[in-house]
C-alpha atoms as a PDB file:
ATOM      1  CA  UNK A   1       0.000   0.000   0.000  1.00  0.00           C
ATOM      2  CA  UNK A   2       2.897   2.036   0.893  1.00  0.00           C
ATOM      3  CA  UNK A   3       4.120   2.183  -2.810  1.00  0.00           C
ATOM      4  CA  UNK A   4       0.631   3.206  -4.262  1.00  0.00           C
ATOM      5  CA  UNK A   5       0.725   6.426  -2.217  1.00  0.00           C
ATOM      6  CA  UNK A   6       4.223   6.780  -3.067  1.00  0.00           C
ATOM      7  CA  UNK A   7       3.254   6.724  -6.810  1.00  0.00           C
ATOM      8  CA  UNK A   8       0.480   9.182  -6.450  1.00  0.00           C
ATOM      9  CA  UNK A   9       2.659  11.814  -4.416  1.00  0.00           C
ATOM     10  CA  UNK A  10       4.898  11.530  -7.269  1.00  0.00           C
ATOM     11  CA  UNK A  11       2.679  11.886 -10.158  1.00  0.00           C
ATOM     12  CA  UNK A  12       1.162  15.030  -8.120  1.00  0.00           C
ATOM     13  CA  UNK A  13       4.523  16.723  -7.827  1.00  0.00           C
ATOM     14  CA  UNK A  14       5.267  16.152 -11.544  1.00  0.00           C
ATOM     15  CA  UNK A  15       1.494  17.884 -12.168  1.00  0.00           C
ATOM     16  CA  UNK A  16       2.400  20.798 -10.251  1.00  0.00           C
ATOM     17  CA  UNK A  17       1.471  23.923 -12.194  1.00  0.00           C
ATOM     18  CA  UNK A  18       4.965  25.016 -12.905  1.00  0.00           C
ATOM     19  CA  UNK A  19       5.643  21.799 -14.908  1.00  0.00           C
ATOM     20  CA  UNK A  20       1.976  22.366 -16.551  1.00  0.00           C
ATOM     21  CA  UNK A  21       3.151  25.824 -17.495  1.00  0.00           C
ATOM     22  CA  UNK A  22       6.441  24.576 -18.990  1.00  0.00           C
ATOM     23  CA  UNK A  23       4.561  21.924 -21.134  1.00  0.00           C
ATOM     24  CA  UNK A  24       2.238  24.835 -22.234  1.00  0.00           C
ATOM     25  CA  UNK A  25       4.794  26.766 -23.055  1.00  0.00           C
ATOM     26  CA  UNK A  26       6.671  23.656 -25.203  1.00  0.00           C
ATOM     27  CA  UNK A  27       3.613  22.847 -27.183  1.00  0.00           C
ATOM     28  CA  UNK A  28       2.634  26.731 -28.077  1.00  0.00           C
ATOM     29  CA  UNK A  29       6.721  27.461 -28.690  1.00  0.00           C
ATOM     30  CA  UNK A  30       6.387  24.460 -31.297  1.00  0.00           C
ATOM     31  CA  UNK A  31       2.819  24.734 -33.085  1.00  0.00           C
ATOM     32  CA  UNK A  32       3.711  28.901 -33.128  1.00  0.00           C
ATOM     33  CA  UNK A  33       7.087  28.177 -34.894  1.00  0.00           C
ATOM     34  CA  UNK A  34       5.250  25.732 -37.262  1.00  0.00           C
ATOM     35  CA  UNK A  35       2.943  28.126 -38.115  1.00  0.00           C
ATOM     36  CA  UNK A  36       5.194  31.417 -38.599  1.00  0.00           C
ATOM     37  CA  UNK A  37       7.211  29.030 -41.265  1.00  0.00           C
ATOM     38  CA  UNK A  38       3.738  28.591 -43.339  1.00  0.00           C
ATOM     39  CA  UNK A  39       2.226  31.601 -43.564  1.00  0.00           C
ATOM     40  CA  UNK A  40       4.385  34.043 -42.727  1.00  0.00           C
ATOM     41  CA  UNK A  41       7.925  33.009 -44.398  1.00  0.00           C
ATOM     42  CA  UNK A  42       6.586  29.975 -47.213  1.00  0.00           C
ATOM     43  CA  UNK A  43       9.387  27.899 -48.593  1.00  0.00           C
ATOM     44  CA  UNK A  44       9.239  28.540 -52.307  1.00  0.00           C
ATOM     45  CA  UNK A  45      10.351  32.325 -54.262  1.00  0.00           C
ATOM     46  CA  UNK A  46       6.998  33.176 -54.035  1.00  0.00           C
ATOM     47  CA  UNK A  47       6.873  33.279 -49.916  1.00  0.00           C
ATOM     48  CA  UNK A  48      10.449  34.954 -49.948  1.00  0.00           C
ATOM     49  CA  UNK A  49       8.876  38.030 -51.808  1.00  0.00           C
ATOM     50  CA  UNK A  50       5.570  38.335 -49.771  1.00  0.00           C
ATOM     51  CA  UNK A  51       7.398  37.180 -46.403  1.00  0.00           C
ATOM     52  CA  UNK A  52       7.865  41.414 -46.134  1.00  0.00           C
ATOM     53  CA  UNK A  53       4.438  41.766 -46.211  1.00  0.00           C
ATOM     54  CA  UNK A  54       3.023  39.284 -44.198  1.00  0.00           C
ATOM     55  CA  UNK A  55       5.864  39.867 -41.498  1.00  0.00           C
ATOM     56  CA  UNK A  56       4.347  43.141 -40.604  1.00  0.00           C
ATOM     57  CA  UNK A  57       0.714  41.269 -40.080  1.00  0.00           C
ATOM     58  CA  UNK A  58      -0.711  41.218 -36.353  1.00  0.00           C
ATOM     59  CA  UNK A  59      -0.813  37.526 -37.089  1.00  0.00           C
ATOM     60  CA  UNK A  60       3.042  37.020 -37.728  1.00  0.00           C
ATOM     61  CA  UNK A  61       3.751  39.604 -34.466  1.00  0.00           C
ATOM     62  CA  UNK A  62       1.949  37.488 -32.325  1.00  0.00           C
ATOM     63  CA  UNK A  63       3.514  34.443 -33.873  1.00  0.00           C
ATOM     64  CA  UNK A  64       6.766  35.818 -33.390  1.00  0.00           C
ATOM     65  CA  UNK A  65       5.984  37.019 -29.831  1.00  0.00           C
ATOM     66  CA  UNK A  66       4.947  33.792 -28.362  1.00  0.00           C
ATOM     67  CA  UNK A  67       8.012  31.821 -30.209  1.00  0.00           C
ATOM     68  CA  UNK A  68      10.144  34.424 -28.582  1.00  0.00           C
ATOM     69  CA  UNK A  69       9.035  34.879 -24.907  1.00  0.00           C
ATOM     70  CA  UNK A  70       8.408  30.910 -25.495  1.00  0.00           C
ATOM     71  CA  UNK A  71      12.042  30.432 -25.768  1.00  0.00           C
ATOM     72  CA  UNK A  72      13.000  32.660 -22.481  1.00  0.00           C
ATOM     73  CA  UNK A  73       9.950  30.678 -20.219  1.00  0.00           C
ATOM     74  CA  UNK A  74      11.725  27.865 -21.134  1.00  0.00           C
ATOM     75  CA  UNK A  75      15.118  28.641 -20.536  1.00  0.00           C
ATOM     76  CA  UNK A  76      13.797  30.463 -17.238  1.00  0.00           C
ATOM     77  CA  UNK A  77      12.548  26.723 -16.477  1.00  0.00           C
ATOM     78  CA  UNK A  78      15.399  25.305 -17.039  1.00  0.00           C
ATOM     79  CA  UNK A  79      17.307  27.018 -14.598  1.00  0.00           C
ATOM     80  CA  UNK A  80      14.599  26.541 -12.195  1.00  0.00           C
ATOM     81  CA  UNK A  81      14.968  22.909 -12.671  1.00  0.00           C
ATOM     82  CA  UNK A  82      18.979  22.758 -12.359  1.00  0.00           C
ATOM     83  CA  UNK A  83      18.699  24.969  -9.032  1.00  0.00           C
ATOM     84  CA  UNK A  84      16.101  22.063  -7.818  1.00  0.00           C
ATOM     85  CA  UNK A  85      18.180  19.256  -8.544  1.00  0.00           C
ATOM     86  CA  UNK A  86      21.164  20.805  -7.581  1.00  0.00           C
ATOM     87  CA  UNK A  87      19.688  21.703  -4.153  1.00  0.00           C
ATOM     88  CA  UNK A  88      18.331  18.095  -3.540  1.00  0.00           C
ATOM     89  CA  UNK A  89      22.026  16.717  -4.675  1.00  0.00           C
ATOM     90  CA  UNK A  90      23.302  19.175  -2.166  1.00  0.00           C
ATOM     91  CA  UNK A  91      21.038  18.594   0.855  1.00  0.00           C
ATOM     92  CA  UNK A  92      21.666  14.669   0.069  1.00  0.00           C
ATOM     93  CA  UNK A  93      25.365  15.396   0.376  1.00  0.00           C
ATOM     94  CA  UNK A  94      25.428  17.550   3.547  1.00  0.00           C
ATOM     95  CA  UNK A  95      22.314  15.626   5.035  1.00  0.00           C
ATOM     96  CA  UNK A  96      23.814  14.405   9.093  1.00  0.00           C
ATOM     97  CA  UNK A  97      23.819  10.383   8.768  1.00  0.00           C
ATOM     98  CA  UNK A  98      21.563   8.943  11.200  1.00  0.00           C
ATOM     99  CA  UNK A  99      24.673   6.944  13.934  1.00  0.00           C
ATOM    100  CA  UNK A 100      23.856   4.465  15.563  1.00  0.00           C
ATOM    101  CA  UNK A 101      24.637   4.680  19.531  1.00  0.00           C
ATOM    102  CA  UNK A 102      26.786   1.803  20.265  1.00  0.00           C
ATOM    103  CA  UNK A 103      26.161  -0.573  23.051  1.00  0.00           C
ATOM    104  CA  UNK A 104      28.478  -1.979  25.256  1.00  0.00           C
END
């Protein structure tokens, strides 16, 4: 039974809203960059010439803008991860071991 409600305390720490928030942040950083590449760029001559007018659309801006700030909420997470792990490596290392008062 013990493991169960190990499990579950798990799974809710890896739900915690700042991990939501990063996987938001992933999956609009990716669909966003998709996007900007088909409508406002195009791969052929024809999406070279008009990419200087459609760059200038609210559309494209706001495309842009989320791939952008995207990219800094996710290196912002990352550090925010490594400072986690690095402060449960560090508490493991500097944690008091438990002695054992010897008998005699």
């Amino acid at each position: 039974m013990q493991s169960k409600e190990y499990i579950v305390d798990k799974f809710k720490f890896h739900m915690s809203p700042a991990i939501s928030m990063y996987v938001v942040w992933v999956l609009l950083h990716y669909v966003s960059s998709h996007l900007y590449l088909e409508y406002c760029v195009g791969n052929s001559i024809y999406g070279f010439v008009m990419s200087i007018f459609y760059v200038s659309t609210p559309f494209c801006q706001g495309l842009s803008w989320i791939i952008f700030t995207g990219s800094r909420q996710m290196l912002g997470m990352w550090i925010i991860i490594g400072t986690y792990v690095s402060g449960k490596l560090l508490y493991g290392l500097f944690k008091k071991k438990e002695t054992i008062p010897k008998v005699e």
